[in-house]
PDB file of N, CA and C in Angstrom:
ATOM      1  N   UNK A   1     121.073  38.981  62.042  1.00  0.00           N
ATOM      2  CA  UNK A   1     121.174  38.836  63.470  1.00  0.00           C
ATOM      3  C   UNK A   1     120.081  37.871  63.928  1.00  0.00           C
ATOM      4  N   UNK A   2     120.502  36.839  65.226  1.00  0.00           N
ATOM      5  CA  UNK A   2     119.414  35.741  65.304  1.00  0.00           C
ATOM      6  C   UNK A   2     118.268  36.854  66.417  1.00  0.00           C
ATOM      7  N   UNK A   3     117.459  35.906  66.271  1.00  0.00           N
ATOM      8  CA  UNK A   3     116.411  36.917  67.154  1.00  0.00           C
ATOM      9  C   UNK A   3     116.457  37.104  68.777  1.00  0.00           C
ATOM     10  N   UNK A   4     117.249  36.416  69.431  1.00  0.00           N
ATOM     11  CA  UNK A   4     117.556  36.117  70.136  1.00  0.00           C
ATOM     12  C   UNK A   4     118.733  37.317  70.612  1.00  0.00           C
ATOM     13  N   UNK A   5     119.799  37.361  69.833  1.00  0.00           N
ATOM     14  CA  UNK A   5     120.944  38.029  70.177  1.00  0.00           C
ATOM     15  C   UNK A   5     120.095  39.739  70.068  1.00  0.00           C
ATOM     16  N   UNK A   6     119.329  39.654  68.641  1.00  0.00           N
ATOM     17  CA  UNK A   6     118.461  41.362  68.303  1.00  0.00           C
ATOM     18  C   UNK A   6     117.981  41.618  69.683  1.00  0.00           C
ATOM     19  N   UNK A   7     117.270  40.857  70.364  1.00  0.00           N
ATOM     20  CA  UNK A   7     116.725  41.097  71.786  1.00  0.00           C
ATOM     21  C   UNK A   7     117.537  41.662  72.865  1.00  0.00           C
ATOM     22  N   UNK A   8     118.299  41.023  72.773  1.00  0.00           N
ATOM     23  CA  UNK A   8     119.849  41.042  73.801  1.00  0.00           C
ATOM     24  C   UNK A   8     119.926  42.546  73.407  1.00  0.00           C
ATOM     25  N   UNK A   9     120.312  42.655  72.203  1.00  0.00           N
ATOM     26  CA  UNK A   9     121.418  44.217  71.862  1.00  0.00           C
ATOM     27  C   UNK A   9     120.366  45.098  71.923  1.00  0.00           C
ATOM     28  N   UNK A  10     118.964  44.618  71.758  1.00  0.00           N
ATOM     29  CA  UNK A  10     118.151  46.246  71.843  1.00  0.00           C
ATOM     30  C   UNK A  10     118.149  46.661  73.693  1.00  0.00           C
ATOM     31  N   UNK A  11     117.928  45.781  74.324  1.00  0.00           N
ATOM     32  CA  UNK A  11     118.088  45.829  75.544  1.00  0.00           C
ATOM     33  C   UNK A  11     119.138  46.294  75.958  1.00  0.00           C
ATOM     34  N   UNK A  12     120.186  45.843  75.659  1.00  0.00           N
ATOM     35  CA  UNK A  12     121.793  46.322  76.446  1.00  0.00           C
ATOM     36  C   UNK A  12     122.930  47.102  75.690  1.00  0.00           C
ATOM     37  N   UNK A  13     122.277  47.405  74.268  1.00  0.00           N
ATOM     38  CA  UNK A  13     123.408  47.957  73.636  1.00  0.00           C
ATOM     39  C   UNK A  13     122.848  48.716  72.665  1.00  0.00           C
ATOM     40  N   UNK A  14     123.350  50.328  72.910  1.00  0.00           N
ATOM     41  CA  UNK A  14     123.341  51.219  71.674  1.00  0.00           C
ATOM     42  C   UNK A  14     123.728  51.342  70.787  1.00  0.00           C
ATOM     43  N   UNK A  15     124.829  50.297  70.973  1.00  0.00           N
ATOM     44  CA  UNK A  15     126.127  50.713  69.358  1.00  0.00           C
ATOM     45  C   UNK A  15     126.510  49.100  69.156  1.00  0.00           C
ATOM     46  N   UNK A  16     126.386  48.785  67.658  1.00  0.00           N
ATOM     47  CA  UNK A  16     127.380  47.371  67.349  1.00  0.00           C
ATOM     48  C   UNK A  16     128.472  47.861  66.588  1.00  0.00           C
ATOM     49  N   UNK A  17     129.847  47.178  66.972  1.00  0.00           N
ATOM     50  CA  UNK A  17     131.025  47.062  65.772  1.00  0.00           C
ATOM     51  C   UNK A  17     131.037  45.800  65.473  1.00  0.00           C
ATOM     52  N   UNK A  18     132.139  45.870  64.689  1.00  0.00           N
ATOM     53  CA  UNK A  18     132.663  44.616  63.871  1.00  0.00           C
ATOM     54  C   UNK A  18     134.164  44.258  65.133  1.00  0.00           C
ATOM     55  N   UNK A  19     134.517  43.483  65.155  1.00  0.00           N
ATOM     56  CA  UNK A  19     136.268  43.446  65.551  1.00  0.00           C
ATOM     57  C   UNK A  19     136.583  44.021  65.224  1.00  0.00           C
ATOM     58  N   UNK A  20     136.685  44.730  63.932  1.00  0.00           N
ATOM     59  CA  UNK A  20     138.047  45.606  63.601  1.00  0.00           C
ATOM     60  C   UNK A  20     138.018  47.113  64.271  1.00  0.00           C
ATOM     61  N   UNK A  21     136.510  46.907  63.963  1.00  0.00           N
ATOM     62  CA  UNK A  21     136.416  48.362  64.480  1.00  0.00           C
ATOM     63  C   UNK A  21     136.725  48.411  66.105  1.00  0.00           C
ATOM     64  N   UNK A  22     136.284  46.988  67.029  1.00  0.00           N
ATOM     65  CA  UNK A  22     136.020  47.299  67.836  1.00  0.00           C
ATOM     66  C   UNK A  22     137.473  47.492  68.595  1.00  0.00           C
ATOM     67  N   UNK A  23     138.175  46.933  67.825  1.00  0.00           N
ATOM     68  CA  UNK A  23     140.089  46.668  68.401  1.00  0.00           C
ATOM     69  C   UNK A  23     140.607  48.177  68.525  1.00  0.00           C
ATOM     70  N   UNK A  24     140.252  48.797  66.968  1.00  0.00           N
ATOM     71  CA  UNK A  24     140.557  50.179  66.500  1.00  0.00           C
ATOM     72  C   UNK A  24     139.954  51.115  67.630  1.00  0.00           C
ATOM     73  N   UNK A  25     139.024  50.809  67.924  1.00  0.00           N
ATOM     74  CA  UNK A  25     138.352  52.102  68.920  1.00  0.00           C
ATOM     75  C   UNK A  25     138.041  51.304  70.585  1.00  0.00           C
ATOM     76  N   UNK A  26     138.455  50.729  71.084  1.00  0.00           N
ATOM     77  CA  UNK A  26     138.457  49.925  72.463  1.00  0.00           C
ATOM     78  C   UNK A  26     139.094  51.174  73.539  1.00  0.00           C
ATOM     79  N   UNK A  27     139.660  51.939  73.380  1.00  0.00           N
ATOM     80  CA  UNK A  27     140.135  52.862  74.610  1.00  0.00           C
ATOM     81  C   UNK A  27     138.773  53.607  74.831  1.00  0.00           C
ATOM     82  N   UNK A  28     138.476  54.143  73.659  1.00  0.00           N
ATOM     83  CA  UNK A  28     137.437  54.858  73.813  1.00  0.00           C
ATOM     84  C   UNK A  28     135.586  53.849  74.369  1.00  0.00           C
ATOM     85  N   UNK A  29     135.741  53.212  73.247  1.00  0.00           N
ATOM     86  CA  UNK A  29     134.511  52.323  73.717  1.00  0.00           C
ATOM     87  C   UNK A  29     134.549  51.667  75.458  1.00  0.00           C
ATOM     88  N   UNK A  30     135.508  51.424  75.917  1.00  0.00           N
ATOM     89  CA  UNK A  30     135.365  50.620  77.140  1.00  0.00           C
ATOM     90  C   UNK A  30     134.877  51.761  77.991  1.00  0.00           C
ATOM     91  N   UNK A  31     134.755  53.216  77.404  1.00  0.00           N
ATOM     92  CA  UNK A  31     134.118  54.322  78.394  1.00  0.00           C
ATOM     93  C   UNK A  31     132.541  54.316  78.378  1.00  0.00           C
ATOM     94  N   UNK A  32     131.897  52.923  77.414  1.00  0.00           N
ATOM     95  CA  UNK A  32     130.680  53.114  76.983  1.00  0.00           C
ATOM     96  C   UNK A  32     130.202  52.314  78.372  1.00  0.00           C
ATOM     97  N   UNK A  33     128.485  52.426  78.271  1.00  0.00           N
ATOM     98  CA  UNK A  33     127.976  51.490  79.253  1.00  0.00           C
ATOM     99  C   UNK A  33     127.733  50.393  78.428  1.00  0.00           C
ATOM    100  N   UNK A  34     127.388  49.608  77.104  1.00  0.00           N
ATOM    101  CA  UNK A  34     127.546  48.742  76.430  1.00  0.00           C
ATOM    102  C   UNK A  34     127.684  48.853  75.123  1.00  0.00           C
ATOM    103  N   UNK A  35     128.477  47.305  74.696  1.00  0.00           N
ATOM    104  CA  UNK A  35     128.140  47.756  72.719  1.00  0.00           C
ATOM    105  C   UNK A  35     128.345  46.317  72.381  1.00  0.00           C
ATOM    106  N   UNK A  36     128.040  46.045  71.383  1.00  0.00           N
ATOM    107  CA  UNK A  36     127.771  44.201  70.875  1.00  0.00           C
ATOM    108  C   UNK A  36     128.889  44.258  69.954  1.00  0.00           C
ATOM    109  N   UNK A  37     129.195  43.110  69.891  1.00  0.00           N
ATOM    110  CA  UNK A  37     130.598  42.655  68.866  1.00  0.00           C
ATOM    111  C   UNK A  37     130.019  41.952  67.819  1.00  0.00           C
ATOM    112  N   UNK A  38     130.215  42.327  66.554  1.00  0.00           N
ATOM    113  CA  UNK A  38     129.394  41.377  65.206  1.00  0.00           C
ATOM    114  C   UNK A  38     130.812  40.366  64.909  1.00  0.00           C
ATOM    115  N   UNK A  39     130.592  39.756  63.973  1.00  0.00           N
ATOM    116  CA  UNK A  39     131.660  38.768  63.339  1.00  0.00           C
ATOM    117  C   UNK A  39     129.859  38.414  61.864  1.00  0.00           C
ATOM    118  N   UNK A  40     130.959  39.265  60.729  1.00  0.00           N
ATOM    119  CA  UNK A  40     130.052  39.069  59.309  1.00  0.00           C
ATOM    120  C   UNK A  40     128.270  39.182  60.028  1.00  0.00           C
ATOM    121  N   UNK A  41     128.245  40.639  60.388  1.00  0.00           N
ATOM    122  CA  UNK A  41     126.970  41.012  60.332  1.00  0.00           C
ATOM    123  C   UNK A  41     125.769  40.070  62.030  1.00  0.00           C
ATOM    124  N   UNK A  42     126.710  39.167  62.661  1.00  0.00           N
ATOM    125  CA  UNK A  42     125.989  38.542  63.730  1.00  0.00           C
ATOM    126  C   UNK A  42     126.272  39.114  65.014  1.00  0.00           C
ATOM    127  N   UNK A  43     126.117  39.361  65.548  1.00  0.00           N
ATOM    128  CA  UNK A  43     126.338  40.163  67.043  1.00  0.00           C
ATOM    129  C   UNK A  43     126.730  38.276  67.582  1.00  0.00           C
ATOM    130  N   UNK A  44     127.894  38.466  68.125  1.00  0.00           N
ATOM    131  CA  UNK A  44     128.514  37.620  68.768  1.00  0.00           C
ATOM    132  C   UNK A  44     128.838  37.516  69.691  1.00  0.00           C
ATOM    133  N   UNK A  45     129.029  38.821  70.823  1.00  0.00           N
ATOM    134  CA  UNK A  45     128.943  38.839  72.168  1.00  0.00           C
ATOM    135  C   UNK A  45     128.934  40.561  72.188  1.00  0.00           C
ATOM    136  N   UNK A  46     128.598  40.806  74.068  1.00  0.00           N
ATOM    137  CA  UNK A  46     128.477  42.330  74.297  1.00  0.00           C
ATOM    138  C   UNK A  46     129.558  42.098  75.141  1.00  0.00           C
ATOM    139  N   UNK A  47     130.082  43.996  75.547  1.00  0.00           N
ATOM    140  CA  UNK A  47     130.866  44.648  76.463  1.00  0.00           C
ATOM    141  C   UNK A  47     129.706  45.111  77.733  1.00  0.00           C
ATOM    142  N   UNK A  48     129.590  44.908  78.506  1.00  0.00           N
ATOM    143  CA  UNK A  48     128.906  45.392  79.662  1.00  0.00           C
ATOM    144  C   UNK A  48     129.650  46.089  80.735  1.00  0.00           C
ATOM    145  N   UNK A  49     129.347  47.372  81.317  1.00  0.00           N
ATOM    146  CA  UNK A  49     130.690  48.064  81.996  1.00  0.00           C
ATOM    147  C   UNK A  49     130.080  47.427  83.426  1.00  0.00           C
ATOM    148  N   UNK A  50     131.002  47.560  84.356  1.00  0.00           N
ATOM    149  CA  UNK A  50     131.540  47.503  85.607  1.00  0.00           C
ATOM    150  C   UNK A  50     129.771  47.857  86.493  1.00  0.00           C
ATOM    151  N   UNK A  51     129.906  48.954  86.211  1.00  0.00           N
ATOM    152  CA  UNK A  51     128.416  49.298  86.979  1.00  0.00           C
ATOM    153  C   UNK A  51     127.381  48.609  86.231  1.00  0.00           C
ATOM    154  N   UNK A  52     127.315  48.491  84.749  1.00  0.00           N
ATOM    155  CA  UNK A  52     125.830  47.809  84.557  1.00  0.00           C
ATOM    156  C   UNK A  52     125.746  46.412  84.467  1.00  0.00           C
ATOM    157  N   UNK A  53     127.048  45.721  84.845  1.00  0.00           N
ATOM    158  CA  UNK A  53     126.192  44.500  85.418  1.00  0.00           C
ATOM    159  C   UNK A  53     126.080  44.521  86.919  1.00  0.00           C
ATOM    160  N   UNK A  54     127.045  45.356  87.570  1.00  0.00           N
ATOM    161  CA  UNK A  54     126.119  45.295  88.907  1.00  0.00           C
ATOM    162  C   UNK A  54     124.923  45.492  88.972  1.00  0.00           C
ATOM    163  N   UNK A  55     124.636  46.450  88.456  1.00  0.00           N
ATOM    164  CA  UNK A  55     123.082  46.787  88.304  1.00  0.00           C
ATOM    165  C   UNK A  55     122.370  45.344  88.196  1.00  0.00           C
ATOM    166  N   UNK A  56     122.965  44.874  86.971  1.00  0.00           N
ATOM    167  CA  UNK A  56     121.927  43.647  86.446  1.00  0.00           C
ATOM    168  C   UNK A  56     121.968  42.891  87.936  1.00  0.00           C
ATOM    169  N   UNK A  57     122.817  42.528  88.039  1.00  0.00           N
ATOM    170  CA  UNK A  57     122.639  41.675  89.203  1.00  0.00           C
ATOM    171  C   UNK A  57     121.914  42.120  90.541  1.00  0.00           C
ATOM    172  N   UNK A  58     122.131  43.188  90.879  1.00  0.00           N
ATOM    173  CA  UNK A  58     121.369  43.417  92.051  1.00  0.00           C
ATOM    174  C   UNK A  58     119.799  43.408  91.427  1.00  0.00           C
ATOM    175  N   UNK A  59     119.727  43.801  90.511  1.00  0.00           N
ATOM    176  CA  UNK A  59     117.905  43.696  90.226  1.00  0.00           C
ATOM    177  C   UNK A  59     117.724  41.823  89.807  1.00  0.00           C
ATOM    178  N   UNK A  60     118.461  41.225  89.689  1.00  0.00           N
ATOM    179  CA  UNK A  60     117.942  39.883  90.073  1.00  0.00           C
ATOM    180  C   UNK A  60     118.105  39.067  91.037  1.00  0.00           C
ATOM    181  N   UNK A  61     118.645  39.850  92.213  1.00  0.00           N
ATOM    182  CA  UNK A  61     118.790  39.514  93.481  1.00  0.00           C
ATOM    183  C   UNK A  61     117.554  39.966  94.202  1.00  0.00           C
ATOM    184  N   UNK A  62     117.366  41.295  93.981  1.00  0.00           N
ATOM    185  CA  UNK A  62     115.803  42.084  94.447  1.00  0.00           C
ATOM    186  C   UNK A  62     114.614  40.708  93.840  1.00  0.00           C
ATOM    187  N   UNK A  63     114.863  40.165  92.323  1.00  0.00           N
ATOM    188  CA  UNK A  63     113.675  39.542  91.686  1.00  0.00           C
ATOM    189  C   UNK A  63     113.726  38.069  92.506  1.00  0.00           C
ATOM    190  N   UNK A  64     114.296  37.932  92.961  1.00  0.00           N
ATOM    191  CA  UNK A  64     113.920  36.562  93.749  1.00  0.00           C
ATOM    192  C   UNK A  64     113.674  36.533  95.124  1.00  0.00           C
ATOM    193  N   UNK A  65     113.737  38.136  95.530  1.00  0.00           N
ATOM    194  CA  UNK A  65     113.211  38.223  97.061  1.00  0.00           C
ATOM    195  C   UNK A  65     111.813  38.086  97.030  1.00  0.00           C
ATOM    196  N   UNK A  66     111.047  37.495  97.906  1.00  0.00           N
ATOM    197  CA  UNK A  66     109.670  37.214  97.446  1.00  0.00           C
ATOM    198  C   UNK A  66     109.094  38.752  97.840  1.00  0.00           C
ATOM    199  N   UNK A  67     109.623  38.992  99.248  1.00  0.00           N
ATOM    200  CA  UNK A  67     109.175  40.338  99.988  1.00  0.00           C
ATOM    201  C   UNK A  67     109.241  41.366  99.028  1.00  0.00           C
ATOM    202  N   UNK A  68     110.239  41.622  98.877  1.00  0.00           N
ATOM    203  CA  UNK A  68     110.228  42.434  97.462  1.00  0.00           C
ATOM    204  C   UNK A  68     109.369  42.363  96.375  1.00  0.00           C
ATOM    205  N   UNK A  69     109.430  41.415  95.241  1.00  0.00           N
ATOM    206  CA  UNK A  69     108.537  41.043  94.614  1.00  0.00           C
ATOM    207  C   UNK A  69     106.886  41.516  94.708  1.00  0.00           C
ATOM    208  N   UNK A  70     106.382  41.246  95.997  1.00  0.00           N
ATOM    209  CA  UNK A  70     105.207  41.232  96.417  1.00  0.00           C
ATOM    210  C   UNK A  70     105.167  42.829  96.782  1.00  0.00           C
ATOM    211  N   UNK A  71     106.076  43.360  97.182  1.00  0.00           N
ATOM    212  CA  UNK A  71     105.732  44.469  97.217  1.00  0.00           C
ATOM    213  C   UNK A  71     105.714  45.378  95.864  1.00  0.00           C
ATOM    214  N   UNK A  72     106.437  45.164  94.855  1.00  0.00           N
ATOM    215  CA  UNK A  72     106.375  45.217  93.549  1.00  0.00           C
ATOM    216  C   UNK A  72     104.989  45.337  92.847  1.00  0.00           C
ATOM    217  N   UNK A  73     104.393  43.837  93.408  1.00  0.00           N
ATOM    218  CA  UNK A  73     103.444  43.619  92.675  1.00  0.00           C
ATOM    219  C   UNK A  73     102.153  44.844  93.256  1.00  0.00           C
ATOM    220  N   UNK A  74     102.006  44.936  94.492  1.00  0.00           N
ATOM    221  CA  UNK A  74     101.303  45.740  95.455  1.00  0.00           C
ATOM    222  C   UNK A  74     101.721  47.665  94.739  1.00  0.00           C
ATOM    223  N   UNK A  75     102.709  47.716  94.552  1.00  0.00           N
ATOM    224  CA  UNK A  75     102.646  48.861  93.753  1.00  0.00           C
ATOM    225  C   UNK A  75     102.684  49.089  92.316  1.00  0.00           C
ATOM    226  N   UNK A  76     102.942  47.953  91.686  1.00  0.00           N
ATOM    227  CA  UNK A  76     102.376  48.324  89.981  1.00  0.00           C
ATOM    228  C   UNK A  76     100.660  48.115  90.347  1.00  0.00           C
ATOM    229  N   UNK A  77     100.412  47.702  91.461  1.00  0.00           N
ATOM    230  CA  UNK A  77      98.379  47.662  91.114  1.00  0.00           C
ATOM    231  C   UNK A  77      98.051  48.911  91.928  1.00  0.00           C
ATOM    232  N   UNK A  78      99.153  49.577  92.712  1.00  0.00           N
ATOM    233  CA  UNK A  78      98.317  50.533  92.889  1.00  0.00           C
ATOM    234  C   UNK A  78      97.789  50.506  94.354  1.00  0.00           C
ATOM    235  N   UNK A  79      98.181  49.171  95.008  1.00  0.00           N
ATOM    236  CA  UNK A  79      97.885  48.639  97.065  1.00  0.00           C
ATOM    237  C   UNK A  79      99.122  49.044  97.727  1.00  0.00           C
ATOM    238  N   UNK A  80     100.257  49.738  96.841  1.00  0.00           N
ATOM    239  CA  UNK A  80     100.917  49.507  98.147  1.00  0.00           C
ATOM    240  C   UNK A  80     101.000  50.578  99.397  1.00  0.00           C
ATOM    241  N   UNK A  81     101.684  50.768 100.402  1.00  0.00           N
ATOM    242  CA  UNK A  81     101.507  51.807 101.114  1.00  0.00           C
ATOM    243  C   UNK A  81     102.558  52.890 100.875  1.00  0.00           C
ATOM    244  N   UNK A  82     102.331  54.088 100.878  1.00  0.00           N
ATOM    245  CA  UNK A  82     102.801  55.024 100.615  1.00  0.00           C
ATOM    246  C   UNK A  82     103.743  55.648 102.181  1.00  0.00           C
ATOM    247  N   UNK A  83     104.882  56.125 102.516  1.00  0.00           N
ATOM    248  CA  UNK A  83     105.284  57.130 103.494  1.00  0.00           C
ATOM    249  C   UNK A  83     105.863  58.780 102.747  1.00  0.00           C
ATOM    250  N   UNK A  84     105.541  59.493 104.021  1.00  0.00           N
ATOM    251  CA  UNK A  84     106.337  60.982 103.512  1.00  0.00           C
ATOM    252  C   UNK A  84     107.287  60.454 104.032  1.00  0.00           C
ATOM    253  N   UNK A  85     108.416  61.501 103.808  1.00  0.00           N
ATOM    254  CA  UNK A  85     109.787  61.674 104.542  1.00  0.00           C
ATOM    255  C   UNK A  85     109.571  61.967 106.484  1.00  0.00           C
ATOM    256  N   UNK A  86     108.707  62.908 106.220  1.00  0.00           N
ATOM    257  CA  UNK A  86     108.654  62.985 107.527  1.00  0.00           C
ATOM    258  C   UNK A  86     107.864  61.852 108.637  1.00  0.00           C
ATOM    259  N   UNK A  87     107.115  60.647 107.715  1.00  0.00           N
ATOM    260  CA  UNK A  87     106.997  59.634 108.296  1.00  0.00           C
ATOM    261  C   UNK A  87     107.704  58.265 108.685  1.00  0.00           C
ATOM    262  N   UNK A  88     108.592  58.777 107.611  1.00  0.00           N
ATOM    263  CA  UNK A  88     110.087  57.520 107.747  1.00  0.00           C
ATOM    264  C   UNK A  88     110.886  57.938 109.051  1.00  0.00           C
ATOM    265  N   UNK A  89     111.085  59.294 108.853  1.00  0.00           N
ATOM    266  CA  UNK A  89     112.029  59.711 109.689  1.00  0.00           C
ATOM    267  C   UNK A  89     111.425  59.876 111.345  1.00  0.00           C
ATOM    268  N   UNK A  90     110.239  59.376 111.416  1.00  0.00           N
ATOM    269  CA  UNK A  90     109.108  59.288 112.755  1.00  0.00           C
ATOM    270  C   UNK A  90     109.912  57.707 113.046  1.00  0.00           C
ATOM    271  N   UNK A  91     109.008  57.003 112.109  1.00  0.00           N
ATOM    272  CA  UNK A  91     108.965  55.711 112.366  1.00  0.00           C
ATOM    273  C   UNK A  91     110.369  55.373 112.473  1.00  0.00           C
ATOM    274  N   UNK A  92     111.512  55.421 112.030  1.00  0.00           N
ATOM    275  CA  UNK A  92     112.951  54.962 112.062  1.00  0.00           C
ATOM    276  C   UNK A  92     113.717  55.143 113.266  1.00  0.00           C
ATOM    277  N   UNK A  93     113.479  56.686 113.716  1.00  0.00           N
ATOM    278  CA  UNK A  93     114.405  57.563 114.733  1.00  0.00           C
ATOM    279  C   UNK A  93     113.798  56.660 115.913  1.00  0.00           C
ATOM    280  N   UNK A  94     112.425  55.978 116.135  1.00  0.00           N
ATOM    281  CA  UNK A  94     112.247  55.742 117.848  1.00  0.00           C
ATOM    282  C   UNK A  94     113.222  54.727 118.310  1.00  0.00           C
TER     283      UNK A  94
END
């Protein structure tokens, strides 16, 4: 597997087949959230379901909001500001 694709499948996929297998078992697999397709031992492309590339995509829609981002950054260090529930629901309702 190139190192490249190994990256890919540890990230997005629990399970690799081959084609044959993957033809043979496709009713069942398309219930997965992903799985990589080999051709002679190379992962050659993935299945990604319905919801997890939305997912993907909305988190790289969030990654290019700067506002976002920055607030990101403000809470992996530990600055950002914190609310209770009962302060959202202050600040929102006026």
């Amino acid at each position: 597997m190139k190192p490249d694709a190994l990256i890919l499948h540890k990230i997005m996929s629990s399970s690799t087949y081959t084609i044959s297998q993957a033809q043979a078992k496709l009713p069942r697999l398309i219930k997965e959230d992903s799985f990589a397709i080999s051709v002679h031992g190379e992962v050659k492309g993935f299945y990604l379901s319905k919801q997890r590339l939305e997912a993907m995509i909305e988190s790289i829609e969030l990654l290019e909001n700067p506002e976002f981002t920055a607030a990101l950054k403000a809470h992996r260090s530990g600055n950002a500001k914190t609310y209770t529930v009962k302060e959202l629901d202050k600040k929102f309702s006026a």
